[in-house]
Structures are given as C-alpha cells and as structure tokens.
Protein backbone atom coordinates (compact mmCIF):
# COMPACT_ATOMS: atom_id res chain seq x y z
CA UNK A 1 0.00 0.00 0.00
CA UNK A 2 1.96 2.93 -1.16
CA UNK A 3 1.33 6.73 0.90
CA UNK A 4 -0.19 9.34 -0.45
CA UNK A 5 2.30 12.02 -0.12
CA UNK A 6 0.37 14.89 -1.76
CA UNK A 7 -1.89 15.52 0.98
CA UNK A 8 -1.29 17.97 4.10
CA UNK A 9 -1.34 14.74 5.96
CA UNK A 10 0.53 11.71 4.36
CA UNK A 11 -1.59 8.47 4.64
CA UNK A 12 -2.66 5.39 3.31
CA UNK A 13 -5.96 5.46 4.66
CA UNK A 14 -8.03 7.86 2.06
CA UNK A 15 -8.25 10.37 4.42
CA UNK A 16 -9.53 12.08 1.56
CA UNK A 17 -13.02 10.75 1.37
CA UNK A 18 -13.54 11.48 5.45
CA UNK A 19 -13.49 15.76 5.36
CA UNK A 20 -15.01 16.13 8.70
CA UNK A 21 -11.58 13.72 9.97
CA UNK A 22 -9.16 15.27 7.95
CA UNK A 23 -10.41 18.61 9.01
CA UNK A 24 -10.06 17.33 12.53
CA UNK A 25 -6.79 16.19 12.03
CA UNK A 26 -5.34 19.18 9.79
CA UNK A 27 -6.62 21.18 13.03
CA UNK A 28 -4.63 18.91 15.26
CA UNK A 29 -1.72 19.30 13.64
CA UNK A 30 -0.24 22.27 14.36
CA UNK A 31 -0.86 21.90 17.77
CA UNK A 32 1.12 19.11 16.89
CA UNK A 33 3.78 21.00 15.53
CA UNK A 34 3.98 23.68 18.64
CA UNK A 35 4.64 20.89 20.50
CA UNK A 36 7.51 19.48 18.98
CA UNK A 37 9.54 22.86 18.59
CA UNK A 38 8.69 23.41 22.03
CA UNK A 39 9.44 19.88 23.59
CA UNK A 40 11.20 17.57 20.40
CA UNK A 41 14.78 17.81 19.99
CA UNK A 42 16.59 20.79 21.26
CA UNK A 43 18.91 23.72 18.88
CA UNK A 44 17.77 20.95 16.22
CA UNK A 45 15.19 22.56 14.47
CA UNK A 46 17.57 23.50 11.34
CA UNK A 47 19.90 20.66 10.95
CA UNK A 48 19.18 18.89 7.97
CA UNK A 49 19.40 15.26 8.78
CA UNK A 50 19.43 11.98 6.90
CA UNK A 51 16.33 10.21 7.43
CA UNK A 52 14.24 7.17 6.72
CA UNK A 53 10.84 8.21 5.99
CA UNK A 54 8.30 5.62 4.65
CA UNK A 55 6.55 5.23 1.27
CA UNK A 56 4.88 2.45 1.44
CA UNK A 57 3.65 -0.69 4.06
CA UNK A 58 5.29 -2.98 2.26
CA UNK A 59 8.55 -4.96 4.49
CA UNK A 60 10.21 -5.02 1.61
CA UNK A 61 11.80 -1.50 0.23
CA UNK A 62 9.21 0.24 2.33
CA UNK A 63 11.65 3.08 3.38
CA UNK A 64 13.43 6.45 1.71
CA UNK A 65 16.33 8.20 3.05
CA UNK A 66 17.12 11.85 2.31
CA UNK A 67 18.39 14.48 4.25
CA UNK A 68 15.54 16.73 6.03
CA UNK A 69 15.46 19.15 8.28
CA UNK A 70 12.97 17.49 11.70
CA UNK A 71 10.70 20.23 11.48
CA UNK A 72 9.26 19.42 7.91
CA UNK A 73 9.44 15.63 8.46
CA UNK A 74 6.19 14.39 6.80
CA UNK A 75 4.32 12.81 9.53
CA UNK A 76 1.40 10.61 8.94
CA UNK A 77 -0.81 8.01 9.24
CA UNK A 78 -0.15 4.48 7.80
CA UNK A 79 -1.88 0.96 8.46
CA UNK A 80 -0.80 -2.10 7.21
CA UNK A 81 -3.12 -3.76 4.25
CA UNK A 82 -6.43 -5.55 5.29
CA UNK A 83 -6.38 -9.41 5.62
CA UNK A 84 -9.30 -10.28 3.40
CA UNK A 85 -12.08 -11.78 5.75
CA UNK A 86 -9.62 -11.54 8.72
CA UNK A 87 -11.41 -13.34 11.87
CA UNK A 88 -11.08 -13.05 15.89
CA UNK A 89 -8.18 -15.51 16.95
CA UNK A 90 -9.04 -15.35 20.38
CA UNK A 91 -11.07 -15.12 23.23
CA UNK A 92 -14.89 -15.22 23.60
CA UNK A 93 -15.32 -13.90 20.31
CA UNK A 94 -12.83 -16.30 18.22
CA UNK A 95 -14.03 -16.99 14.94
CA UNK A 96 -16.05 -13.89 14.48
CA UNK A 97 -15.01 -10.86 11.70
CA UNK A 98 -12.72 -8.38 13.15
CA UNK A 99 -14.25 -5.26 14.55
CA UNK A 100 -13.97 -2.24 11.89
CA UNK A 101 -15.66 0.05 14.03
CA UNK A 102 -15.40 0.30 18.46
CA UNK A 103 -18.20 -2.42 19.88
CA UNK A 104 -19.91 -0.06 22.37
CA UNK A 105 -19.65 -2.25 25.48
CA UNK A 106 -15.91 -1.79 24.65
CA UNK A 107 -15.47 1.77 23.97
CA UNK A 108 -13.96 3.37 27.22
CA UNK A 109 -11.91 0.16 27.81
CA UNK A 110 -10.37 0.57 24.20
CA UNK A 111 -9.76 4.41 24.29
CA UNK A 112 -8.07 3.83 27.23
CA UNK A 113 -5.64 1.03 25.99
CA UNK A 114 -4.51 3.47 22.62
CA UNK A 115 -4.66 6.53 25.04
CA UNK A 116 -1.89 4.53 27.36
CA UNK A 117 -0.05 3.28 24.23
CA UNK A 118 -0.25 6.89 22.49
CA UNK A 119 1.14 8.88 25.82
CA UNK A 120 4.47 7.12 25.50
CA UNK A 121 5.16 8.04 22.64
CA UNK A 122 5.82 11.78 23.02
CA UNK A 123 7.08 11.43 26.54
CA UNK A 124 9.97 9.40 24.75
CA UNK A 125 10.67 12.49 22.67
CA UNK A 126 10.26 14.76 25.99
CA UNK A 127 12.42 12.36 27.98
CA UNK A 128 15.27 12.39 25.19
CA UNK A 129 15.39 16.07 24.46
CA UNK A 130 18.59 16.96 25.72
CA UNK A 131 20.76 14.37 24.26
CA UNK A 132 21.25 15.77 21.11
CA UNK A 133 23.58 18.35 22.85
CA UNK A 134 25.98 15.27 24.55
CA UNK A 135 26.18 13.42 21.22
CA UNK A 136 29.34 10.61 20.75
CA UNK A 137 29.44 11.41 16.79
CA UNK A 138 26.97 12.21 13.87
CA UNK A 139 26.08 8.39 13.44
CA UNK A 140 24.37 8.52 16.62
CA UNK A 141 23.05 11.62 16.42
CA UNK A 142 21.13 11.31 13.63
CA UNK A 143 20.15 7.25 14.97
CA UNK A 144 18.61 9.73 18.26
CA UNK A 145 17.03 12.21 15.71
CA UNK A 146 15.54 8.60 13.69
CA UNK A 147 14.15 7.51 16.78
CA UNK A 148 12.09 10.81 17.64
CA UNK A 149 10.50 11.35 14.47
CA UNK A 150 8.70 7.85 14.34
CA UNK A 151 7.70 7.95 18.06
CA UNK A 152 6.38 11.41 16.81
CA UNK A 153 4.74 9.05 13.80
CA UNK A 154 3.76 6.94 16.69
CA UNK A 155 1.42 9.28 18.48
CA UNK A 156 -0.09 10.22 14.93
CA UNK A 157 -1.62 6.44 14.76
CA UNK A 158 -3.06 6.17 18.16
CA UNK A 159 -4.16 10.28 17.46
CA UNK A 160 -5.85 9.01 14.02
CA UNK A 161 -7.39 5.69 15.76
CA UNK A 162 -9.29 8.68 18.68
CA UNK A 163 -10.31 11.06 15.91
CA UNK A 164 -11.63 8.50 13.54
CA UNK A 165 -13.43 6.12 16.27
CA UNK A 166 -14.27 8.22 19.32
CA UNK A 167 -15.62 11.55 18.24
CA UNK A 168 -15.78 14.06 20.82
CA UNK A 169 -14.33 11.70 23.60
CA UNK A 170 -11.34 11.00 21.47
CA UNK A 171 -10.72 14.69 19.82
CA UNK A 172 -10.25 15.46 23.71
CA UNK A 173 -8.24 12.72 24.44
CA UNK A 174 -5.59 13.77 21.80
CA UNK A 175 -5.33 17.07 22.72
CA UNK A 176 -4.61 15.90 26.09
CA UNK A 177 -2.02 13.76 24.85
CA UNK A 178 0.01 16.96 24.02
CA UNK A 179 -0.51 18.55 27.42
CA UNK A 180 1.08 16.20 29.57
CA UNK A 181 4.71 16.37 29.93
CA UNK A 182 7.60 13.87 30.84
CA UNK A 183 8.24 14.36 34.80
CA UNK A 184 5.92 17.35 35.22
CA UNK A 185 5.28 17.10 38.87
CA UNK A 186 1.48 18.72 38.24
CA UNK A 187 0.81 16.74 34.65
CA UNK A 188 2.88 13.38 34.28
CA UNK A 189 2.99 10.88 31.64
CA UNK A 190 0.59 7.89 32.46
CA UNK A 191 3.00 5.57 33.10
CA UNK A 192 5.73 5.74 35.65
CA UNK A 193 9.17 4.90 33.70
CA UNK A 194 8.34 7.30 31.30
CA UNK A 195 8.22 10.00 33.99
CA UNK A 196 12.16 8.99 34.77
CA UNK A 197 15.28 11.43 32.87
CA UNK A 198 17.29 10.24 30.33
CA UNK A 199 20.43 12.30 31.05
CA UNK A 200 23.19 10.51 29.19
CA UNK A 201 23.45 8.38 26.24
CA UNK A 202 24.14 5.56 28.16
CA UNK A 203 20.42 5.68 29.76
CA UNK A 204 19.12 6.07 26.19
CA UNK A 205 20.91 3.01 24.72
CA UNK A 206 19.49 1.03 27.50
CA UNK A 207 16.26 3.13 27.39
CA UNK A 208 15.70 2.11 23.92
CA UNK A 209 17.24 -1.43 24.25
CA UNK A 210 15.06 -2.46 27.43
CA UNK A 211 12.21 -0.05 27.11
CA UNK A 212 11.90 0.10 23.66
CA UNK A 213 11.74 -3.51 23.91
CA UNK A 214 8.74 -3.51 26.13
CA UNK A 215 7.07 -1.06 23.47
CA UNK A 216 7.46 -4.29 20.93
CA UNK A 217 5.73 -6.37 23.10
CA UNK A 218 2.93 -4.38 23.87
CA UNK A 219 2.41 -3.68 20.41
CA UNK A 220 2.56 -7.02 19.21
CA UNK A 221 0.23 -7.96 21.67
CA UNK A 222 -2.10 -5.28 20.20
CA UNK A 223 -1.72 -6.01 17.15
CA UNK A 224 -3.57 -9.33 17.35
CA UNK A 225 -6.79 -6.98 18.78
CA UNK A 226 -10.02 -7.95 17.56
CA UNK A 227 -9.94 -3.90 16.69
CA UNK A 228 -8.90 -4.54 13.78
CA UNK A 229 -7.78 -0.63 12.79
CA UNK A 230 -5.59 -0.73 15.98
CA UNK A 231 -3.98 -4.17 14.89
CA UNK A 232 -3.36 -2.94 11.60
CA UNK A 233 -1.73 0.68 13.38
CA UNK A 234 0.55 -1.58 15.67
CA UNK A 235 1.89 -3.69 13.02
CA UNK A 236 3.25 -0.81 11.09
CA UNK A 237 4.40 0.54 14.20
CA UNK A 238 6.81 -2.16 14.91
CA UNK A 239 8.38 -2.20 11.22
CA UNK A 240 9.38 0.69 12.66
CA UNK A 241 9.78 -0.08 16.20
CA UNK A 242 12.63 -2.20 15.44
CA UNK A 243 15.24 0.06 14.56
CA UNK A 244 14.73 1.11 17.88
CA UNK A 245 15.83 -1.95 19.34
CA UNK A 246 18.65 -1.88 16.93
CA UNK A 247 20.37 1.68 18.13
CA UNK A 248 19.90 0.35 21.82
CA UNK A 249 21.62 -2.95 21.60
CA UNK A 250 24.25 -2.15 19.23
CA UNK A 251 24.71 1.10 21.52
CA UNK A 252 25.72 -0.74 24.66
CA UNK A 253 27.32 -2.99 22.48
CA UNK A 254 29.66 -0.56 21.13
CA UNK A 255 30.02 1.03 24.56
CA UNK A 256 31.06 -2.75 26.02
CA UNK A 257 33.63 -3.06 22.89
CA UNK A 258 35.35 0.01 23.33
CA UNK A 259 35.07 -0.45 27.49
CA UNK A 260 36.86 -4.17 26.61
CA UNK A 261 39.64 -3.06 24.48
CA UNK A 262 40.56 -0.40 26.83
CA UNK A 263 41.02 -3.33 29.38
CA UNK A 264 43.04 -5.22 27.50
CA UNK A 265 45.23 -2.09 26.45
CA UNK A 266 46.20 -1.46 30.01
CA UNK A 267 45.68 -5.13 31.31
CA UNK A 268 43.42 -4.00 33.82
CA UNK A 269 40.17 -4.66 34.90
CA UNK A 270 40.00 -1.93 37.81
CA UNK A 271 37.32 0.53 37.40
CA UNK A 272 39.39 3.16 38.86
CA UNK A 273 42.05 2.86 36.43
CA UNK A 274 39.39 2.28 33.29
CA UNK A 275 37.35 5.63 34.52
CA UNK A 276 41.19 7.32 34.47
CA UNK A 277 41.31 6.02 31.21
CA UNK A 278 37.67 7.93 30.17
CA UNK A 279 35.85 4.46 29.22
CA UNK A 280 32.64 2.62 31.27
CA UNK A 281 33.83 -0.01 33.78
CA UNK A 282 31.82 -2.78 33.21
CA UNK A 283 30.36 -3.16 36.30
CA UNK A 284 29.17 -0.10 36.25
CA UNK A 285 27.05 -0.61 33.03
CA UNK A 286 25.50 -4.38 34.99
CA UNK A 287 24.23 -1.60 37.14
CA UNK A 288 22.58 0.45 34.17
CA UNK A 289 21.18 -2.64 32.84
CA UNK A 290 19.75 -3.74 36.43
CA UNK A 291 18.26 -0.55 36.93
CA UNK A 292 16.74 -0.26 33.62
CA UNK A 293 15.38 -4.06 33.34
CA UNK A 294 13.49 -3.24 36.61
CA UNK A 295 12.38 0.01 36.15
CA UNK A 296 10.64 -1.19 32.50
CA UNK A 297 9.67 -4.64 33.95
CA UNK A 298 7.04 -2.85 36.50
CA UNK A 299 5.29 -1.92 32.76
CA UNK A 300 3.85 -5.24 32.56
CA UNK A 301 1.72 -4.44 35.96
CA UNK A 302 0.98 -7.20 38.91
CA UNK A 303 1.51 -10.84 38.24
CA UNK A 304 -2.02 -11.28 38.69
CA UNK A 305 -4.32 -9.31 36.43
CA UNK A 306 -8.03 -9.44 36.19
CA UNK A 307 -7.97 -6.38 33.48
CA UNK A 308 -5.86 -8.30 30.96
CA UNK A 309 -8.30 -11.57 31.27
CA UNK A 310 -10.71 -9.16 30.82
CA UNK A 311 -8.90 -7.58 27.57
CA UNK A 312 -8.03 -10.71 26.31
CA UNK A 313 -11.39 -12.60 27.21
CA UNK A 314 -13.46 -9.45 25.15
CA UNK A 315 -10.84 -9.31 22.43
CA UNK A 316 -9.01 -6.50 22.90
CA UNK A 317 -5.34 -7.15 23.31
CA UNK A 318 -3.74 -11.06 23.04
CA UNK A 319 -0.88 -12.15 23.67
CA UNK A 320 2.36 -11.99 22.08
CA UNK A 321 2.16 -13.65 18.35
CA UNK A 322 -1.19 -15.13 19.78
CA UNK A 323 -1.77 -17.13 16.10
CA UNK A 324 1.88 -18.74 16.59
CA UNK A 325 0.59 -20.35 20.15
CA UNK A 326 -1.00 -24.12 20.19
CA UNK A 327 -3.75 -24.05 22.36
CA UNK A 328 -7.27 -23.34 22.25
CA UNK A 329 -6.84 -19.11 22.60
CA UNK A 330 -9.52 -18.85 25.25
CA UNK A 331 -7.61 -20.12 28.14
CA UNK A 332 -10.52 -20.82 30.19
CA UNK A 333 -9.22 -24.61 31.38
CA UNK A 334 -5.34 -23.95 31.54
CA UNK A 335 -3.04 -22.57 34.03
CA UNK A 336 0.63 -20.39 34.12
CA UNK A 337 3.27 -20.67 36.35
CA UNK A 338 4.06 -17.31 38.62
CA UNK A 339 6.04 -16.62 41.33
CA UNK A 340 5.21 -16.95 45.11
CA UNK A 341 6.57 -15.26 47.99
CA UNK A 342 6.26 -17.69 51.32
CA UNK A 343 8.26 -17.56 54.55
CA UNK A 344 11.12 -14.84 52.63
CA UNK A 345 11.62 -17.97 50.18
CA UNK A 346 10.52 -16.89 46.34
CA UNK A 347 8.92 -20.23 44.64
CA UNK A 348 6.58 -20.65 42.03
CA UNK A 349 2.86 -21.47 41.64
CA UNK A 350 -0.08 -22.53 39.09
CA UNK A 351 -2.82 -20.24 38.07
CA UNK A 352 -5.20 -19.97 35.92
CA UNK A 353 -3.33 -18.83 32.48
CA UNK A 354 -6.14 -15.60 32.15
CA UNK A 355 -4.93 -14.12 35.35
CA UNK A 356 -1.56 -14.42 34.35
CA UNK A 357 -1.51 -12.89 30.84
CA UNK A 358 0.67 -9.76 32.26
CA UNK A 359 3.32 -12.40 33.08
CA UNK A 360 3.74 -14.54 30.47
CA UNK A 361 3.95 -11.19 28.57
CA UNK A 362 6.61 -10.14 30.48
CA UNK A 363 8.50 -13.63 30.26
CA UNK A 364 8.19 -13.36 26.57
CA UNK A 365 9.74 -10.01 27.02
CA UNK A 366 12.41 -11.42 29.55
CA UNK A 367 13.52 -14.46 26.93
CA UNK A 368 14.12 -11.41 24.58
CA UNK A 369 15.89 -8.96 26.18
CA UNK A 370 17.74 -12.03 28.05
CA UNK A 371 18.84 -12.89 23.88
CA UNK A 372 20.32 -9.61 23.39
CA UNK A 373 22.27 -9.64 27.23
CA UNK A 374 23.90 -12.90 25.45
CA UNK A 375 24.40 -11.17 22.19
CA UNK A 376 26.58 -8.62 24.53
CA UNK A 377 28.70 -11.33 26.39
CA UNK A 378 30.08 -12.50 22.90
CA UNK A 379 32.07 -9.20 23.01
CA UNK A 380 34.35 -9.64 26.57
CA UNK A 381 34.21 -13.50 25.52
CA UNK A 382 35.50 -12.90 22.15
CA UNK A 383 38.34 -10.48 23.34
CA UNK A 384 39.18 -12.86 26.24
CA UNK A 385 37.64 -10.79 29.39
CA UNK A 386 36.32 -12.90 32.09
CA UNK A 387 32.71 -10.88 32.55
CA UNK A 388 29.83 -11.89 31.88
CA UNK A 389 26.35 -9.58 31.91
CA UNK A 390 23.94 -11.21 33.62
CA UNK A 391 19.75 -10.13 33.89
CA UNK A 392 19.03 -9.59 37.63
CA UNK A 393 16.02 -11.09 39.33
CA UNK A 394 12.26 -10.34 38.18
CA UNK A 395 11.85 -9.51 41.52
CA UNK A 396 14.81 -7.11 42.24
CA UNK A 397 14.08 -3.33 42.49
CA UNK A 398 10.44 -3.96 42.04
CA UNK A 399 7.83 -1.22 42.75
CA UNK A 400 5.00 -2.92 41.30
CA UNK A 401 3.37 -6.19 41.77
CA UNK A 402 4.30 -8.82 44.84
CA UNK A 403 7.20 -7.96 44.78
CA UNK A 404 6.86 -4.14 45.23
CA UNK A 405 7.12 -4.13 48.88
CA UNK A 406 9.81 -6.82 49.39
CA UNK A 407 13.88 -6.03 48.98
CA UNK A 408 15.12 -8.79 46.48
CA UNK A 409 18.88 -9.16 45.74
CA UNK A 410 19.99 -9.79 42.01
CA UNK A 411 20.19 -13.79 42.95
CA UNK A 412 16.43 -13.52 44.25
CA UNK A 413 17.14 -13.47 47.49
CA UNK A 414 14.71 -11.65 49.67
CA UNK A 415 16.95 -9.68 52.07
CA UNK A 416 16.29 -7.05 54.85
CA UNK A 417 16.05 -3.16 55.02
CA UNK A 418 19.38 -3.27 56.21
CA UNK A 419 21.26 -5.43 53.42
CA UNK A 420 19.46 -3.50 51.20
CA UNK A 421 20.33 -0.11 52.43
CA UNK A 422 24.31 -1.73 52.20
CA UNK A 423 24.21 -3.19 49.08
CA UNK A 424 21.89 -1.74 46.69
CA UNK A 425 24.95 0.98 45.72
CA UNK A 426 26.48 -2.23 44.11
CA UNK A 427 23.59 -3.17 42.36
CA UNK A 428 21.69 0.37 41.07
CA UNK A 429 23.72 3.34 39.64
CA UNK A 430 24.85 5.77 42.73
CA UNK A 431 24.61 9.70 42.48
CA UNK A 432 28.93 9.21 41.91
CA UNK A 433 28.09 6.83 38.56
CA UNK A 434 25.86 8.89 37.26
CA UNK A 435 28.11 11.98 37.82
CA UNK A 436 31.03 9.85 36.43
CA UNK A 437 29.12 8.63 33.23
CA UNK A 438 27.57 12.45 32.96
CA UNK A 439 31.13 13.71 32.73
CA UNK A 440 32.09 11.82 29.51
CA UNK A 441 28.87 13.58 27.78
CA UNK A 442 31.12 15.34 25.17
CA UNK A 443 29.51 16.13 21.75
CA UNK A 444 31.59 15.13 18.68
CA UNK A 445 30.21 15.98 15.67
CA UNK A 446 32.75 15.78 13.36
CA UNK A 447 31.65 12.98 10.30
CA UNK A 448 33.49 9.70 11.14
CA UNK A 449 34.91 10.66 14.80
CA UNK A 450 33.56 9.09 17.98
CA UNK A 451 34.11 10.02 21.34
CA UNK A 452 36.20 7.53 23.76
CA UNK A 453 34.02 5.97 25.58
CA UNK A 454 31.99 4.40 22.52
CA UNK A 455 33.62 2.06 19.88
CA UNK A 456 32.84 3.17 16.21
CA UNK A 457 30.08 0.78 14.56
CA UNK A 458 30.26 -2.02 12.40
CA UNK A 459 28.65 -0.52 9.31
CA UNK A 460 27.07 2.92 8.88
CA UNK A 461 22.82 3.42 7.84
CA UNK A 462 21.56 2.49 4.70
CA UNK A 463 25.67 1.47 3.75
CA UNK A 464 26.57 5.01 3.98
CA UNK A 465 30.43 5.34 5.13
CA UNK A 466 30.75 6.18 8.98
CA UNK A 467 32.46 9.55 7.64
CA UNK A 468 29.30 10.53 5.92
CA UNK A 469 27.84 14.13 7.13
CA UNK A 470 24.41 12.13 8.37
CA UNK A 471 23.69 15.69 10.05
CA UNK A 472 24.29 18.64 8.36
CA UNK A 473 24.22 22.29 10.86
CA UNK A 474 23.13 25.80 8.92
C-alpha cells in the first residue's frame, strides 16, 4: 500500500473521502507542531538530517532516506493492508469478523488502551530532548534524531485511531495527549518509567534497548486486537519499532567493545584505572542494565491481572504472536506458572493462564531482552575478558506487583532493610556513577569521529560510510 504524499497529511488510509476527519486532524496538527519545537529535539530545528521516511507498508523496500530538516518531516498516518475476511483468533469472540468500528460495550476500555499506548510516545521524545547536545558522533546523532520522528509518527496512529473512532471523547483525548509532559510534577505521563530522565546516552541506549523492547511487546500484543484498525496501526508501528531496538543494543554494544579493548590495552580490569582512562567499567554498566530491566519490567503491571483476562477474554489485546501459540486461545481450562513469595523464600505457583496474561507477557519479554544480554557477552568473551552480563532477578528493584514491597537481591534473594540499604549501591547506579558517566557527555560531531568511551560501529545506515555528514548544521 503505497502513501499518499500529496496531501497535508501523508496516509494510506483515504483520508480524503472522510473531510469532517481530515479537518479534525489538519486542526490537530499544528498543535502538533507547537509541541515538537517546544518539547522535540533541542537547537535541532535546522539541521538537515538523513532520514528514513516511509513510502509504502510494504517490508520489503518500504523506506526512503534523504536528508531533512525534523521540522518538515512528513508525519502521517499508515496501516498495514487488510487481511481479506480476517477473523477473531481469540477469546470469547474467536471466529467472528474483526471489529472495523469500536463495539460499544468496549469503547472506554479501548480508548483507554490506545490513550496509554499513544502517551508514551511523546514522553519518549520529551524524555530524550537533551541528548542531542551530549552526542558521541553524527552516526548517533542522527540514529537519536531517527528515533524521535517515528515515536512522533507513533502518536499520529493512536491520534488518528481517537479522531476516527471516538468523536468528541477521542478529539479530547488527543489534545490531552500533548498537554502532559515527561516528569511534570502537576501533569505526568501515564505511566511511571516514562516520567524517569534520560540524562546521558548511556540511559538512552538502555532506554531504547530495554524499554523500547517492552514497546514491541505491547504492540505485538495489540496487534492481534479484535480492533482490527488498531492491529493494523501496531503492526506498522513495529516495522518501525525495530530500529529502535537496533540503536539500543548495538549502543551498549559498542560502549562494552570500546570499554573491553581499553582493558586489555592497560591489562586491567580496575574501574578506577578504566574511569582514568575515560571508558565505562563494566560493572558499572550491569548496574545500568539492572536498573533499567526493573524500572521497564514494572510496565507489565501485577503478576495477577483481572484487566488483561478481561482484555483478552473481550478481544481487545492477546498475547504476544497469539496465532503462533498451540492451544485453544480462550484459556478458560489452563493454568501459568508465577512466582510466590512464602516464609522470605521466592517459589513458584499454578494459576489460571487468564490471570496471568501480564506475566507470560513479560517472560516473553524477559527471553528477549535475556537474547540480546547474550548477544553482549560474545564481546568480553571474544576479546578474552572474564565478565559476563547477567539479567538480575524479576523480583529485584520492584515497585509494582508482589514484589513491590519486598527487597530482592539480584540472585532472588529476599533480604532485609538493612542489606538492602548496604548493598543496593552495588547493584543500582549511585549519584557518583551517574556523575562519572555524565562527565564523559562530550559532543563530537565531526563525520566519522567518535568520542572515547563508545567504539565506532560495524557498518554505517543504509551502507553510507561512517564519515558521511548524516547531520548537516546551517
């Protein structure tokens, strides 16, 4: 389905044909557009940089690169092609035709899942704002500046899925959704990891690594929705989604390479000596990644939810690649393995599978992220370094859920107040890490130079050399 570039607002959807919708949305958008000088990237406004922008929903050679300056990136709204007579795949409605318009009975229950899914979008932008000022080289400035435009593209589905399916209600809601802000103490984000700063680059590789990773879970789970406009949203959304994933892993990755051959320079593994020497101890990024798997593992919610058996029982969100899964997609007679607290001892437990969707979602999540964490330990392994990255505990640093009121060591080990209170400075980043990884913030931005701390990467975007100007300053 190619996208219809002509129009004020590029789509694939024949906005068109719908005036009163387009007129909506053309009013929208420079509300739209106030927002983003005011809270997208900052001094960015007239760098011209090399983007992917899409023209067309096709996987295959669905993208365009060009240089463009953010401002005048053509946002819009794409879905991926309907299924023919596409039918429910789960729940108490399997078998039936997908839903083209919002069942009543479901309609604040829906709004509220795409207003959720739509308010992290811009608080990634808000939360990331800074960074283009701190920036290791043009490659990664212009991977940051990638990023931001498509969760901008993001909140331009979910704002098309409230103006097109929940008139007043939904005009409302997507005007809201451009009047909350990231950490405002008086008008938050929804969610609470989406609240937290993203100060350094090292907090956005692992923001968009771990976090981004829950995005791709939650959309995929969407995107089997008996809704079928907001299925056919999130499946373009993680075409997208996964260059996300990309710039996080092979971030940290980089970060880990250039943090390895340091140590094997000086033949030291002493994070006093390797901080001398301006690169990331290794420990020290173990505690990144255990602060950032927890903070984005409270996403999923309690172990036990009755709201997503009620979601999936009606329809509205399954789980991930639901079709994939061999078993009767109802879940009414089988059961899921959680964890139980008893006597300070963590074991496990059978319930019934439909209370448990938010964990197996999170598992799936967990086996994922836990792929990339191995991805990482090729790198020390490969240059002969005896550390290994390791996923704490779904239980550690927990704020959320059972666990939310327990202290749980890495091992998952429930521990006191005290141990906690003495160890947790070897487990989370302290004030003196964050100061430490703060201070290497330099910004290079000469084409093909990288700062220290950061290993070059393998290959540069769309096989451009890593010299090539991928953002270009007035």
């Amino acid at each position: 389905m190619a996208i219809d570039y002509s129009q004020k607002i590029p789509n694939n959807v024949d906005l068109a044909s719908n005036k009163t919708l387009q007129r909506a949305l053309e009013h929208w958008q420079p509300a739209y557009l106030d927002w983003w000088n005011e809270m997208g990237p900052e001094k960015s406004q007239t760098a011209e940089v090399y983007l992917r922008t899409a023209v067309s929903v096709d996987p295959s050679g669905w993208a365009h690169f060009e240089h463009v300056k953010m401002p005048d990136y053509r946002w819009g709204i794409f879905l991926t092609p309907t299924e023919g007579e596409k039918k429910i795949s789960f729940g108490d409605h399997k078998g039936e035709p997908v839903w083209q318009e919002v069942p009543g009975e479901y309609r604040s229950t829906l709004r509220r899942i795409i207003v959720t899914q739509g308010d992290t979008e811009p608080a990634s932008v808000e939360q990331q704002r800074h960074l283009g000022q701190t920036c290791p080289s043009l490659y990664d400035l212009r991977n940051l500046f990638q990023v931001n435009v498509e969760e901008g593209r993001h909140l331009w589905a979910m704002v098309y899925l409230l103006h097109a399916h929940f008139g007043r209600d939904g005009r409302e809601e997507g005007e809201a959704l451009l009047e909350r802000r990231s950490g405002d103490a008086d008008n938050p984000r929804i969610l609470t990891a989406f609240n937290e700063k993203t100060p350094d680059w090292l907090s956005f590789f692992m923001f968009t690594f771990i976090t981004d990773r829950d995005g791709k879970y939650q959309l995929a789970s969407l995107a089997e929705s008996a809704f079928d406009p907001l299925a056919r949203s999130c499946k373009f959304m993680l075409t997208e989604e996964a260059h996300h994933l990309f710039v996080g892993e092979s971030g940290v990755g980089r970060v880990i390479q250039r943090t390895c051959e340091v140590m094997n320079e000086l033949k030291t593994d002493d994070p006093v000596k390797l901080r001398g020497a301006g690169v990331i101890d290794l420990p020290t990024l173990q505690k990144y990644l255990n602060f950032h798997f927890s903070v984005t593992s409270d996403l999923y919610g309690s172990e036990i939810s009755s709201n997503a058996a009620t979601y999936y029982t009606n329809g509205l969100k399954g789980r991930f690649e639901e079709t994939k899964i061999g078993d009767d997609h109802q879940l009414k007679e089988t059961s899921y393995k959680v964890n139980e607290v008893a006597n300070d001892n963590i074991g496990t437990i059978e319930v019934p599978a439909l209370s448990a969707l938010n964990e197996r979602l999170r598992d799936d999540w967990i086996t994922d992220v836990q792929a990339g964490v191995d991805r990482w330990n090729r790198i020390p392994e490969k240059l002969g370094i005896n550390f290994r990255f390791k996923l704490p505990h779904k239980g550690f640093h927990r704020k959320i859920g059972m666990f939310a009121d327990l202290h749980v060591s890495p091992e998952g080990k429930i521990i006191s107040e005290v141990e906690w209170a003495h160890n947790h400075k070897n487990w989370i980043p302290t004030e003196e890490d964050r100061l430490y990884v703060h201070s290497l913030m330099g910004r290079v931005s000469e084409p093909g130079k990288f700062a220290n701390w950061i290993a070059p990467p393998a290959r540069g975007i769309n096989n451009q050399p890593l010299d090539f100007q991928y953002v270009r300053f007035s």
